[in-house]
C-alpha atoms as a PDB file:
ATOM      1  CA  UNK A   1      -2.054  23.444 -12.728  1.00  0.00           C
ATOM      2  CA  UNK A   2       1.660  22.228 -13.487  1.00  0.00           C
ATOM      3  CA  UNK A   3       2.311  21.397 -10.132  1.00  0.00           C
ATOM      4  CA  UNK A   4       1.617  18.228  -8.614  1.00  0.00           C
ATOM      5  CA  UNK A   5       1.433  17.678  -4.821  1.00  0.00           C
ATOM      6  CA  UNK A   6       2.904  14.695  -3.451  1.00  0.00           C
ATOM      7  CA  UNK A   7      -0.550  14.566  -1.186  1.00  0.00           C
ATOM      8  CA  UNK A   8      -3.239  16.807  -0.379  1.00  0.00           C
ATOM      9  CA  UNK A   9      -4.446  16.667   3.156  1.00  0.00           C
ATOM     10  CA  UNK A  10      -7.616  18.019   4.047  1.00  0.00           C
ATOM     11  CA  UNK A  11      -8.005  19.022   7.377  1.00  0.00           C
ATOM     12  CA  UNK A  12      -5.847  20.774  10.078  1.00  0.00           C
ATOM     13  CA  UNK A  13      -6.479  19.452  13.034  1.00  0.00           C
ATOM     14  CA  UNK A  14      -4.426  16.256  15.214  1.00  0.00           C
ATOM     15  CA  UNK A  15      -4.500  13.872  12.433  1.00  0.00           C
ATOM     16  CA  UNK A  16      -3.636  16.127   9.732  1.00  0.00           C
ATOM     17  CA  UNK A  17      -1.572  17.955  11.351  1.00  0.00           C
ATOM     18  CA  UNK A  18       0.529  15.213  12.838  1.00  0.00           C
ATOM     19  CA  UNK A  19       0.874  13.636   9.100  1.00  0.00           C
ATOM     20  CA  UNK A  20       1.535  16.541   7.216  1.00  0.00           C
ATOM     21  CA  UNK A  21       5.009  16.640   9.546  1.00  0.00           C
ATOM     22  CA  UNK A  22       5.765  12.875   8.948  1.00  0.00           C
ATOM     23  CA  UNK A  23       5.464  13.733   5.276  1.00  0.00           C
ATOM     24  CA  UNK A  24       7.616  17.301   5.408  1.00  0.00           C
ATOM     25  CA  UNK A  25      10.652  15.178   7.291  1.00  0.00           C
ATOM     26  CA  UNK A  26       9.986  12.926   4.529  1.00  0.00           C
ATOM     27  CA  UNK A  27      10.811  15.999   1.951  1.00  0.00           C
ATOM     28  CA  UNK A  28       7.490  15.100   0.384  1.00  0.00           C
ATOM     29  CA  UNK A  29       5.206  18.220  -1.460  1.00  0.00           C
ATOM     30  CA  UNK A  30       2.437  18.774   1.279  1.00  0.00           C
ATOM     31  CA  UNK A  31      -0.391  20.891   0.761  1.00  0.00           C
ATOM     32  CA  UNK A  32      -2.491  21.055   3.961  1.00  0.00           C
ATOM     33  CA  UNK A  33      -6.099  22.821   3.602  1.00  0.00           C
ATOM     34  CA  UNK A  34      -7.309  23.545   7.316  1.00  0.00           C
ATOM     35  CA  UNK A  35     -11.019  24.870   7.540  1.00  0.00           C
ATOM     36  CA  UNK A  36     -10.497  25.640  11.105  1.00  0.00           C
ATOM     37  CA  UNK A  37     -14.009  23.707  12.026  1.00  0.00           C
ATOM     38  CA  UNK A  38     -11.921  21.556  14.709  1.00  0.00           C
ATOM     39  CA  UNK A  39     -14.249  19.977  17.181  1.00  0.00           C
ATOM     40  CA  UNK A  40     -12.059  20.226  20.398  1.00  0.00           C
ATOM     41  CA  UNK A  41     -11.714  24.361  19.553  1.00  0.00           C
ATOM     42  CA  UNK A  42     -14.330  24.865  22.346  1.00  0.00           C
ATOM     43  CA  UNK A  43     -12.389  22.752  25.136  1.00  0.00           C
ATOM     44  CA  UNK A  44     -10.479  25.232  27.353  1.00  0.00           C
ATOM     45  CA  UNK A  45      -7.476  22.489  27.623  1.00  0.00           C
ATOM     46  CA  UNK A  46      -6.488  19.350  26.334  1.00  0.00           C
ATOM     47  CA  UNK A  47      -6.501  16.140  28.518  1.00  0.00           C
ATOM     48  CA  UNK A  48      -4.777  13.055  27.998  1.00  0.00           C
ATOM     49  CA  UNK A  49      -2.111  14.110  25.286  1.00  0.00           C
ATOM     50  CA  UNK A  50       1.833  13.096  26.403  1.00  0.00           C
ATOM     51  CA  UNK A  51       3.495  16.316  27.016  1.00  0.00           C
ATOM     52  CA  UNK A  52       0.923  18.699  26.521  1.00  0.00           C
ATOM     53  CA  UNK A  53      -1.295  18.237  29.244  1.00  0.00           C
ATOM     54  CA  UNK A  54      -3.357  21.266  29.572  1.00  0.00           C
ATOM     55  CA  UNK A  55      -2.333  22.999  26.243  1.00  0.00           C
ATOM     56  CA  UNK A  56      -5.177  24.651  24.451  1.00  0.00           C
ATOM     57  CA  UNK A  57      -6.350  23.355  20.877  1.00  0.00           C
ATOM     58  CA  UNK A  58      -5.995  27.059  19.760  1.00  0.00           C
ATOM     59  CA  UNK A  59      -2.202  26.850  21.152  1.00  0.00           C
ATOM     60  CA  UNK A  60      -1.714  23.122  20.254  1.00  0.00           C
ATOM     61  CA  UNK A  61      -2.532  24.095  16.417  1.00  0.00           C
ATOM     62  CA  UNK A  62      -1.177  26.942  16.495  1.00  0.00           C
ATOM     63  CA  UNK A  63       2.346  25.418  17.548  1.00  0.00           C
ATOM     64  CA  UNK A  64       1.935  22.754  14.925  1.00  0.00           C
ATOM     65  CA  UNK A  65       2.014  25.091  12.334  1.00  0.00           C
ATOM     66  CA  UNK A  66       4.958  27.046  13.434  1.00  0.00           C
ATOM     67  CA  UNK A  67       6.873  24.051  13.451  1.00  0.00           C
ATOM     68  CA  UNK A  68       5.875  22.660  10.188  1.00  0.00           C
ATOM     69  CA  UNK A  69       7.293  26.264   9.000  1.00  0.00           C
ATOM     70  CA  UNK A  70       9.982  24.833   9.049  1.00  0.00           C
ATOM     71  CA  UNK A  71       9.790  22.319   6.648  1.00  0.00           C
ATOM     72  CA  UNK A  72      10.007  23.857   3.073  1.00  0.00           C
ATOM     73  CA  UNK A  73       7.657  21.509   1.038  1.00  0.00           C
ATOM     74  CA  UNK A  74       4.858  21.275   3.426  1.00  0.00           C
ATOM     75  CA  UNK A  75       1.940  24.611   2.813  1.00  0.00           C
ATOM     76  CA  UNK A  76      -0.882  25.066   5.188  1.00  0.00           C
ATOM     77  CA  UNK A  77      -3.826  26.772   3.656  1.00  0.00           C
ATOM     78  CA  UNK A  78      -6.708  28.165   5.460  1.00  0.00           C
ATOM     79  CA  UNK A  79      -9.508  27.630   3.628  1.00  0.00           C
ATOM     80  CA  UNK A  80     -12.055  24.707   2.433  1.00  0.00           C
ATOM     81  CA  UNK A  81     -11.904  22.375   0.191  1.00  0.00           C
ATOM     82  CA  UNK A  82     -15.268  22.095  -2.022  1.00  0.00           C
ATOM     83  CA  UNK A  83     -14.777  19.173  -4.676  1.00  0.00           C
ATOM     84  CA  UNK A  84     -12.101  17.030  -5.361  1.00  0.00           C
ATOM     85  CA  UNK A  85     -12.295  14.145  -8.544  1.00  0.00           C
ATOM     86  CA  UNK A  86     -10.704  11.686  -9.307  1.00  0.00           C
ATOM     87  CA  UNK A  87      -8.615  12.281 -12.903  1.00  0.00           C
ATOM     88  CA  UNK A  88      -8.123   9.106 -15.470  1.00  0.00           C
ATOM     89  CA  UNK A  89      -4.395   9.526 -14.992  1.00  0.00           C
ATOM     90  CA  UNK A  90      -4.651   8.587 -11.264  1.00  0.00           C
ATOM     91  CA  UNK A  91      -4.191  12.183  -9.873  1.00  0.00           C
ATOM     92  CA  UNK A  92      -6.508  14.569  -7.680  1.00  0.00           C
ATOM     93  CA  UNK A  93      -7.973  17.680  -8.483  1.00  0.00           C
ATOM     94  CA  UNK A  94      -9.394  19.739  -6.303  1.00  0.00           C
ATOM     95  CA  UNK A  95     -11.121  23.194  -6.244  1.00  0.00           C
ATOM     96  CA  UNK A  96     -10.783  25.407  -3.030  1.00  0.00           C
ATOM     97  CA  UNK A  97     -13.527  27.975  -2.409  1.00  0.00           C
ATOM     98  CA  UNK A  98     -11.528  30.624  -3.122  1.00  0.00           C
ATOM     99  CA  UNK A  99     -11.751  28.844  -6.826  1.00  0.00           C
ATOM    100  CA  UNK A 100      -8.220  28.001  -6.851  1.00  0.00           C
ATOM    101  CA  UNK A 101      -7.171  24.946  -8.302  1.00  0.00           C
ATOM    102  CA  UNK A 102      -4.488  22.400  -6.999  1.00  0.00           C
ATOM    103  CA  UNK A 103      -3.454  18.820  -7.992  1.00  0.00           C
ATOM    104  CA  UNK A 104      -2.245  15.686  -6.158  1.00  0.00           C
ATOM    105  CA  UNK A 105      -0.960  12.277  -6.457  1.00  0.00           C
ATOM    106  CA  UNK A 106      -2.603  11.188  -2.998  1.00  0.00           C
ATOM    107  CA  UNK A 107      -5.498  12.657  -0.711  1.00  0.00           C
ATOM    108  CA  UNK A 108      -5.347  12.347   3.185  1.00  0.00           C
ATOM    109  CA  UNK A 109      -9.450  12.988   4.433  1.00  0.00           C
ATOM    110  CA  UNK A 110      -8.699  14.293   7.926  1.00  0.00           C
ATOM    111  CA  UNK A 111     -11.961  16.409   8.088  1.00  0.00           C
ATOM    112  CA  UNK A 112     -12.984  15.247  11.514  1.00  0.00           C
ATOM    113  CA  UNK A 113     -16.121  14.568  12.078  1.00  0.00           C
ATOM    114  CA  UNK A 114     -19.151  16.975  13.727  1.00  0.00           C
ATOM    115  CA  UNK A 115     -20.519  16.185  17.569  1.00  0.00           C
ATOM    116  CA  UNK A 116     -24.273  16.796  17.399  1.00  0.00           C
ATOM    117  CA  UNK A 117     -25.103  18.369  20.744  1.00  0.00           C
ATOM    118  CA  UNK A 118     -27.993  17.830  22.959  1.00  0.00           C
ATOM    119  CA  UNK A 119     -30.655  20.835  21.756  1.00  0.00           C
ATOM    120  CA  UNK A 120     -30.791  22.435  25.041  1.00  0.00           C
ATOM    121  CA  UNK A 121     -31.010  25.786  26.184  1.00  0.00           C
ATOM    122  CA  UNK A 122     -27.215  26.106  28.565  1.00  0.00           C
ATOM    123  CA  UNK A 123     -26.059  23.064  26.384  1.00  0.00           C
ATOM    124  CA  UNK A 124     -23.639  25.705  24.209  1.00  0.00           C
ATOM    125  CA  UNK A 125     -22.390  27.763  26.259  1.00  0.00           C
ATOM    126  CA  UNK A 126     -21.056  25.011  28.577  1.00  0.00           C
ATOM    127  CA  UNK A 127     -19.870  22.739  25.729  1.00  0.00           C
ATOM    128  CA  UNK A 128     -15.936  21.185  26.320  1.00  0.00           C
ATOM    129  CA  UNK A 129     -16.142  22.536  30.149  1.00  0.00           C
ATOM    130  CA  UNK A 130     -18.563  21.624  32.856  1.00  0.00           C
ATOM    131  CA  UNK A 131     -20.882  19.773  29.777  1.00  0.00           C
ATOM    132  CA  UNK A 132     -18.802  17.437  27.814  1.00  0.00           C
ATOM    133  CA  UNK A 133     -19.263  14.018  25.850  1.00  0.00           C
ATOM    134  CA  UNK A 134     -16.003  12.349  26.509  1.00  0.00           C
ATOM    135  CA  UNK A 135     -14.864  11.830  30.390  1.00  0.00           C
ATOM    136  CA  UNK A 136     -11.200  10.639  29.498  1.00  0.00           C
ATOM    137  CA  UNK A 137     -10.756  14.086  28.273  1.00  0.00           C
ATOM    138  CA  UNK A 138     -12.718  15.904  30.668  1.00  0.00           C
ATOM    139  CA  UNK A 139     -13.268  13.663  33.832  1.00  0.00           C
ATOM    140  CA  UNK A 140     -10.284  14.680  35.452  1.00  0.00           C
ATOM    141  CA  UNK A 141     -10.698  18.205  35.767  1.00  0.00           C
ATOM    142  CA  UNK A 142     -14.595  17.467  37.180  1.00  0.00           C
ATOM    143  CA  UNK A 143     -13.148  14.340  39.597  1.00  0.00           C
ATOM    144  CA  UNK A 144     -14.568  14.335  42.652  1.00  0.00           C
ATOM    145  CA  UNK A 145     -17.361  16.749  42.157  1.00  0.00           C
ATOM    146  CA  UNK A 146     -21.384  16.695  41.785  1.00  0.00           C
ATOM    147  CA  UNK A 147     -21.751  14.830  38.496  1.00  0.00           C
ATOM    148  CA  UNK A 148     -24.244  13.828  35.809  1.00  0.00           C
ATOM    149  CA  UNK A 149     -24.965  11.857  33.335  1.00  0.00           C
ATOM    150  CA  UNK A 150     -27.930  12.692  30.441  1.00  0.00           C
ATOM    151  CA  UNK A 151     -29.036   9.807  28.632  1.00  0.00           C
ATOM    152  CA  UNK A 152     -30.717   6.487  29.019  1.00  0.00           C
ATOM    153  CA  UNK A 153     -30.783   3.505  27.239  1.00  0.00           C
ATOM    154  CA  UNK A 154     -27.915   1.015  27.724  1.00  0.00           C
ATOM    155  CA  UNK A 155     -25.255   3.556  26.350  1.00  0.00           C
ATOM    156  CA  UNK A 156     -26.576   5.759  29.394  1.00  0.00           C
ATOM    157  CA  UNK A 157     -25.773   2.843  31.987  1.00  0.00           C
ATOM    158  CA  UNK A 158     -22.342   2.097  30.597  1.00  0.00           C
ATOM    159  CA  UNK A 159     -21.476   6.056  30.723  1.00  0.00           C
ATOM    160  CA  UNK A 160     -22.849   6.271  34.514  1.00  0.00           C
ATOM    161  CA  UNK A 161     -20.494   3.360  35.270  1.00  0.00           C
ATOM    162  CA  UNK A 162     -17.870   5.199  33.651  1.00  0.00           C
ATOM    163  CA  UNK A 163     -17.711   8.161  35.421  1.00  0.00           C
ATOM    164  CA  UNK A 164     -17.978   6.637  38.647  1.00  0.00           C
ATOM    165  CA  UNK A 165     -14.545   5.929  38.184  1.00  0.00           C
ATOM    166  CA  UNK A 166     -13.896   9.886  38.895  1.00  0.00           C
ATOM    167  CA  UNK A 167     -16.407  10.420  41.356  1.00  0.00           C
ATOM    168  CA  UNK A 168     -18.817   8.546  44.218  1.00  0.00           C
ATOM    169  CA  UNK A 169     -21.559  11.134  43.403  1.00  0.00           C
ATOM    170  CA  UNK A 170     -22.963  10.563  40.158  1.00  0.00           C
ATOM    171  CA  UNK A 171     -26.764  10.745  38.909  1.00  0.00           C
ATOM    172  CA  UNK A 172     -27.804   8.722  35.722  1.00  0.00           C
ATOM    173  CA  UNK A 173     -30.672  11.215  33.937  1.00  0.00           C
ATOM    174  CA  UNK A 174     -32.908   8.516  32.686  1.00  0.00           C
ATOM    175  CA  UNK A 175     -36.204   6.913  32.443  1.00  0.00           C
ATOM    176  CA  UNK A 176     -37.415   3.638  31.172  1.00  0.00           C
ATOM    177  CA  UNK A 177     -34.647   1.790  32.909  1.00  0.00           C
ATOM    178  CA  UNK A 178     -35.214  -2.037  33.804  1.00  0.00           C
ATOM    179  CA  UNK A 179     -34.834  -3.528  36.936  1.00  0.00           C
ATOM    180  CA  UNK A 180     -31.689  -5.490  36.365  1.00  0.00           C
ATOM    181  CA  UNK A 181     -29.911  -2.257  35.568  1.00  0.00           C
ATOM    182  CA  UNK A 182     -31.732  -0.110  38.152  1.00  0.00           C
ATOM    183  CA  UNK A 183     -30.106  -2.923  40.783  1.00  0.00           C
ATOM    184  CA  UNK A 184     -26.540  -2.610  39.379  1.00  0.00           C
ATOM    185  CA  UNK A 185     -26.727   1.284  39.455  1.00  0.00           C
ATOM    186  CA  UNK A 186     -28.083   1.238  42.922  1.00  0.00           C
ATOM    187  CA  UNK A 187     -25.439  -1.377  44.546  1.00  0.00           C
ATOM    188  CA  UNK A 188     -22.973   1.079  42.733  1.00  0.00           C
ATOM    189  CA  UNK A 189     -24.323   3.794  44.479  1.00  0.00           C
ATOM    190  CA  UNK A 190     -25.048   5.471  41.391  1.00  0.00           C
ATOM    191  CA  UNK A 191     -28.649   7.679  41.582  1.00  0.00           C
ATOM    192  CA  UNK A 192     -31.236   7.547  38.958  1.00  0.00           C
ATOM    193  CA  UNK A 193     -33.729  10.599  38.012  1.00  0.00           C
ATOM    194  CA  UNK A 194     -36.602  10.179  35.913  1.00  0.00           C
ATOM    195  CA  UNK A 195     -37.601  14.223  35.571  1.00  0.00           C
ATOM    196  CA  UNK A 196     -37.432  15.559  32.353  1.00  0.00           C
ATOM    197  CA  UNK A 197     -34.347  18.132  31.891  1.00  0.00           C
ATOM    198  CA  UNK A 198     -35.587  21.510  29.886  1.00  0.00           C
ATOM    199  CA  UNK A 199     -32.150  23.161  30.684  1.00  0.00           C
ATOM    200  CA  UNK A 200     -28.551  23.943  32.082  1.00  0.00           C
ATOM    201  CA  UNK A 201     -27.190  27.091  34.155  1.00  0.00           C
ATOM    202  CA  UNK A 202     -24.956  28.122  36.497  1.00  0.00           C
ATOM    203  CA  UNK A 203     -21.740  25.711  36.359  1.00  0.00           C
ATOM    204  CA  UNK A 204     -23.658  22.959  35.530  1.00  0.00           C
ATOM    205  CA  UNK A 205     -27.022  22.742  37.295  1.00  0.00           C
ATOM    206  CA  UNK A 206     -29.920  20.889  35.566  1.00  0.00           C
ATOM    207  CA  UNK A 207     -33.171  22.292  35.388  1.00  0.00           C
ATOM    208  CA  UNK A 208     -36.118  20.164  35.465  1.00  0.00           C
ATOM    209  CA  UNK A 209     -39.993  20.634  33.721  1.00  0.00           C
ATOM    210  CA  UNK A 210     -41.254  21.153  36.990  1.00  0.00           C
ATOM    211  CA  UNK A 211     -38.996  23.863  37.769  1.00  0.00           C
ATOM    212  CA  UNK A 212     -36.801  22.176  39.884  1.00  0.00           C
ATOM    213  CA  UNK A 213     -33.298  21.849  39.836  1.00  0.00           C
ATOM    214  CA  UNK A 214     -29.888  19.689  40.622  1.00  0.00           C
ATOM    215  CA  UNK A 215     -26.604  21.597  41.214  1.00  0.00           C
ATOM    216  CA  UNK A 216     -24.315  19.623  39.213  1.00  0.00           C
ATOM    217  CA  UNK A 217     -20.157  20.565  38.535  1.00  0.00           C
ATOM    218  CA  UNK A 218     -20.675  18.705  35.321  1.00  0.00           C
ATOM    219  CA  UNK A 219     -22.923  16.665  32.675  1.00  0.00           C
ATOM    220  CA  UNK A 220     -21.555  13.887  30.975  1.00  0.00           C
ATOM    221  CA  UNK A 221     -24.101  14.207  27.333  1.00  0.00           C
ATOM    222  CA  UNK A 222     -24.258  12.014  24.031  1.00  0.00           C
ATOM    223  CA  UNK A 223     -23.241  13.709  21.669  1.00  0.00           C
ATOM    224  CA  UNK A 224     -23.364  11.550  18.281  1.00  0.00           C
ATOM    225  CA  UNK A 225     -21.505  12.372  15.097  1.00  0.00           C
ATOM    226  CA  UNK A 226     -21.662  12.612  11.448  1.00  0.00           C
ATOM    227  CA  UNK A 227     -19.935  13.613   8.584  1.00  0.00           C
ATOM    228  CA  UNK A 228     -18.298  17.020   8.903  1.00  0.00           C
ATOM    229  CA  UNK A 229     -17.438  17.319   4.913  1.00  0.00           C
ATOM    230  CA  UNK A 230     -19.304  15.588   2.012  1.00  0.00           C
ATOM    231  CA  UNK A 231     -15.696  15.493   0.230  1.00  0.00           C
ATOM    232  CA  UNK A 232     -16.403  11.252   1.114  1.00  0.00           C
ATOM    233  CA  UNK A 233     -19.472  10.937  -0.186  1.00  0.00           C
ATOM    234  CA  UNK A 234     -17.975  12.947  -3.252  1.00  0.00           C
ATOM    235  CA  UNK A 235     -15.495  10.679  -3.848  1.00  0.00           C
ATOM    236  CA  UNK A 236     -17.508   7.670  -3.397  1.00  0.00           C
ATOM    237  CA  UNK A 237     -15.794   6.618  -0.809  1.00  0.00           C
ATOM    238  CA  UNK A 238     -17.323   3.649   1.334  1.00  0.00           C
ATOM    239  CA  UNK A 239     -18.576   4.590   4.922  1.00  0.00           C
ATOM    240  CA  UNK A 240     -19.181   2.437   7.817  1.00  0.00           C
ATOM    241  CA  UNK A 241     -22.400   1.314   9.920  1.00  0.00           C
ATOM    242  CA  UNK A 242     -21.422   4.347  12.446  1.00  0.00           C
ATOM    243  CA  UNK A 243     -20.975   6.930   9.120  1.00  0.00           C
ATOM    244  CA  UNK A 244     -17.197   7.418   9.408  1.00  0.00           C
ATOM    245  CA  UNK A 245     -14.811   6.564   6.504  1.00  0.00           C
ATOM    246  CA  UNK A 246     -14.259   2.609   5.826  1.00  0.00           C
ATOM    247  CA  UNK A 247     -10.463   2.094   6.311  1.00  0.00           C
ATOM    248  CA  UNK A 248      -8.398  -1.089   6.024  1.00  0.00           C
ATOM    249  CA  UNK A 249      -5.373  -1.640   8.448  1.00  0.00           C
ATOM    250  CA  UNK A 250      -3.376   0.659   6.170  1.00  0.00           C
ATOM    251  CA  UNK A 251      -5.357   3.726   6.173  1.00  0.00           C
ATOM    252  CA  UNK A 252      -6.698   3.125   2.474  1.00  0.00           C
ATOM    253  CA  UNK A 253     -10.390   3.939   1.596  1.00  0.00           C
ATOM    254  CA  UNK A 254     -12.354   2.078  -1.328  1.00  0.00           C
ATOM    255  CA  UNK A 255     -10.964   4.938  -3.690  1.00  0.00           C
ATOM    256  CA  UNK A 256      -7.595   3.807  -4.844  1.00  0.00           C
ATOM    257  CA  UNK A 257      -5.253   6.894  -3.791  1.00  0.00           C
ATOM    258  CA  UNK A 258      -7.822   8.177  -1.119  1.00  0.00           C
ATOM    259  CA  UNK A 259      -6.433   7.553   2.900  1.00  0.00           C
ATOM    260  CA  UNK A 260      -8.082   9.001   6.052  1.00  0.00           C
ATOM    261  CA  UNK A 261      -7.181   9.228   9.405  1.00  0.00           C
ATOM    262  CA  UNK A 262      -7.949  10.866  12.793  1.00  0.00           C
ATOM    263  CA  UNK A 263     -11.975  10.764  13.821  1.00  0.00           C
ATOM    264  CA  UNK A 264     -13.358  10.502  10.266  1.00  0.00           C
ATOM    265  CA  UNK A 265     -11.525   7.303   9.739  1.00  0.00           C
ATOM    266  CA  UNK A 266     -13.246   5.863  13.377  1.00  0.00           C
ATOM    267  CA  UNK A 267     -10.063   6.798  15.677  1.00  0.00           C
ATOM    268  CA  UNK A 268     -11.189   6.753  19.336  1.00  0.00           C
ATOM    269  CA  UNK A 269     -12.343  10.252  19.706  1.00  0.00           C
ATOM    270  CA  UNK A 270      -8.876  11.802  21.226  1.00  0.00           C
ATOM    271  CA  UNK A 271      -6.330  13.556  20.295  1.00  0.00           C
ATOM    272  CA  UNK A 272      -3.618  11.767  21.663  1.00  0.00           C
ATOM    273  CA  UNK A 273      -5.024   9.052  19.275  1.00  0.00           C
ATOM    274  CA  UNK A 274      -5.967  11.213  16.019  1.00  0.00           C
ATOM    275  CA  UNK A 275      -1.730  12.222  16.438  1.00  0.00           C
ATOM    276  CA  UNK A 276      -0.764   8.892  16.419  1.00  0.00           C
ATOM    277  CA  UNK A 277      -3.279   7.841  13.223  1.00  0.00           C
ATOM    278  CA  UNK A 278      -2.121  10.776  11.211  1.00  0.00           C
ATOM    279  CA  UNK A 279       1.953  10.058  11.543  1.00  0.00           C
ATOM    280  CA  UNK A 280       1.217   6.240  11.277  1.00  0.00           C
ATOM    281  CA  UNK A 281      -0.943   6.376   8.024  1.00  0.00           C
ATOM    282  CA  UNK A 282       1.365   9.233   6.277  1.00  0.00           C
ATOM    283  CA  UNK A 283       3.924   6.801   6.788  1.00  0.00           C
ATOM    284  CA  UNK A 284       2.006   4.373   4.163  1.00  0.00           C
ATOM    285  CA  UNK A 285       0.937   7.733   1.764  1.00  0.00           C
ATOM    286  CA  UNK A 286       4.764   8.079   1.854  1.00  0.00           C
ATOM    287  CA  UNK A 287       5.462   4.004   0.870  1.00  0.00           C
ATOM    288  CA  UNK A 288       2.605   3.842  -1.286  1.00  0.00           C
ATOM    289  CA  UNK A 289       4.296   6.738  -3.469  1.00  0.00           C
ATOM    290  CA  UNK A 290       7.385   4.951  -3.158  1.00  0.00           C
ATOM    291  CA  UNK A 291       5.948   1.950  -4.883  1.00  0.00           C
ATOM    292  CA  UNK A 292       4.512   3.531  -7.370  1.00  0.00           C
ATOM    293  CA  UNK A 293       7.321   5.231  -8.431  1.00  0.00           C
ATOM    294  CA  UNK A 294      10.099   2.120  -8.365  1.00  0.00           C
ATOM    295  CA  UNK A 295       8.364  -0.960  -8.134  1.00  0.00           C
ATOM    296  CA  UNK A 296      10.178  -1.886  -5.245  1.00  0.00           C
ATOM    297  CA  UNK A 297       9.734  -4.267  -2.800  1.00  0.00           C
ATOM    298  CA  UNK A 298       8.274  -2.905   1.031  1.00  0.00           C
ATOM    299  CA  UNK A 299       8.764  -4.195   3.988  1.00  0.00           C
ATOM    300  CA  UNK A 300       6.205  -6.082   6.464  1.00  0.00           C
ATOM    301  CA  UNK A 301       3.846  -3.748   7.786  1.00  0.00           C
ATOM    302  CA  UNK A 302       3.734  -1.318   4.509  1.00  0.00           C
ATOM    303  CA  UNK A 303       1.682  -2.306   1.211  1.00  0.00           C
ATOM    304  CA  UNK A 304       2.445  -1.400  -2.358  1.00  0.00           C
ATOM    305  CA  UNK A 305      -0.909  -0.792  -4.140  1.00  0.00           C
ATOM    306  CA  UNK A 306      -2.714   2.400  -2.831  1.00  0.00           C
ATOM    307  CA  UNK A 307      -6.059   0.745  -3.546  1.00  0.00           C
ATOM    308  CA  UNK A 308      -7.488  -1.875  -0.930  1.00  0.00           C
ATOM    309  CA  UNK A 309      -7.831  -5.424  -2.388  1.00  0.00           C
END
């Protein structure tokens, strides 16, 4: 219990990941707890992420950490996290389920957040390949082909117009629809099927009540999200209307000393972006530290205080 972290940071995927190295160049005392829950684990590749194009997640972490080997204050530690308060002097403590105790001067919530998948039989098996939520990650390996998209409601349009963009053959899975948008989809050229969908085989082929079925190469699905960790709600820290963590322009959260980043913070859903969040907010854990420990003026674009105003 003597030794205080510079900054916990819970979580080991993009965002966590990518500021745990920003703080180990910055020779700060890292402790990185990774549950391995990542969301992307099930995608066979990643898409859209400079220089890695077609990397695995499993490869992609598993890189990460071999390079922050290399910096001597920063320790990745698989395990969970299961509490973490607040102490009167302004530190962290937090308990790890293997009942070990650790203590830090900042937190970094990088938890990700959990896709809720549509409760159909095939669903599972298929998920981050030929059934997927997100088509900037995934429409480029299913361009061209027999697609799908499951879901109605205005969010069901917009996704339909979407992932046009990667094919002409696309099939909106929907009932309920009003004219005005039945008009648009048809002078798109974009089908619409009312038939209720039980299930999904094969690649991707959608199986109807009435036994009947629709040879798809892939099914664009909502997939909503919530909370991975209740280390947040622990903390008290504010959430938003869509559940993730309340964040100002500096990565703070309502708890003075408390930042998040990556999906749990309301990052667009991609990694390329959750990389970017992490090494950009670690950069203001790293000032705010700095401020606390000199009083010293920062310049534009950093803020002194680690609580929001």
């Amino acid at each position: 219990m003597s030794h205080v972290h510079d900054c916990l940071i819970v979580g080991g995927g993009p965002a966590g990941l990518s500021a745990a190295l920003v703080l180990g160049r910055a020779r700060r005392d890292v402790l990185v707890v990774d549950a391995g829950q990542q969301s992307n684990r099930p995608a066979h590749a990643i898409g859209g992420l400079l220089a890695q194009e077609g990397t695995s997640p499993a490869q992609l972490y598993a890189t990460a950490r071999e390079q922050l080997a290399g910096y001597p204050t920063v320790t990745v530690h698989d395990g969970e996290v299961e509490a973490i308060e607040a102490d009167d002097d302004g530190r962290f403590r937090a308990r790890l389920a293997q009942g070990e105790a650790v203590v830090a001067r900042r937190v970094l919530l990088a938890t990700g957040m959990q896709y809720v998948r549509p409760e159909l039989p095939g669903v599972a098996e298929r998920w981050g390949g030929a059934v997927f939520h997100c088509p900037f990650c995934h429409g480029w390996e299913v361009r061209d082909g027999a697609l799908a998209v499951l879901g109605g409601g205005a969010a069901g349009v917009l996704k339909a117009f979407l992932l046009h963009g990667w094919s002409d053959d696309v099939v909106l899975l929907a009932d309920e629809l009003d004219a005005g948008d039945r008009a648009k989809l048809e002078a798109a050229g974009i089908a619409v099927d009312e038939r209720e969908v039980v299930a999904v085989r094969d690649t991707a082929t959608l199986v109807f009540a009435d036994g009947s079925q629709l040879a798809r190469d892939g099914v664009l699905v909502a997939a909503p999200m919530h909370q991975r960790s209740e280390l947040a709600a622990d903390l008290g820290v504010e959430l938003d209307d869509a559940g993730t963590i309340a964040v100002d322009e500096f990565g703070r959260t309502s708890v003075p000393g408390v930042f998040a980043a990556g999906d749990v913070a309301g990052t667009v859903q991609m990694v390329a972006a959750a990389v970017g969040d992490g090494a950009r907010i670690a950069a203001q854990v790293r000032f705010s530290l700095l401020a606390e420990d000199h009083d010293v003026a920062l310049p534009h674009g950093a803020h002194a205080p680690a609580a929001r105003d």
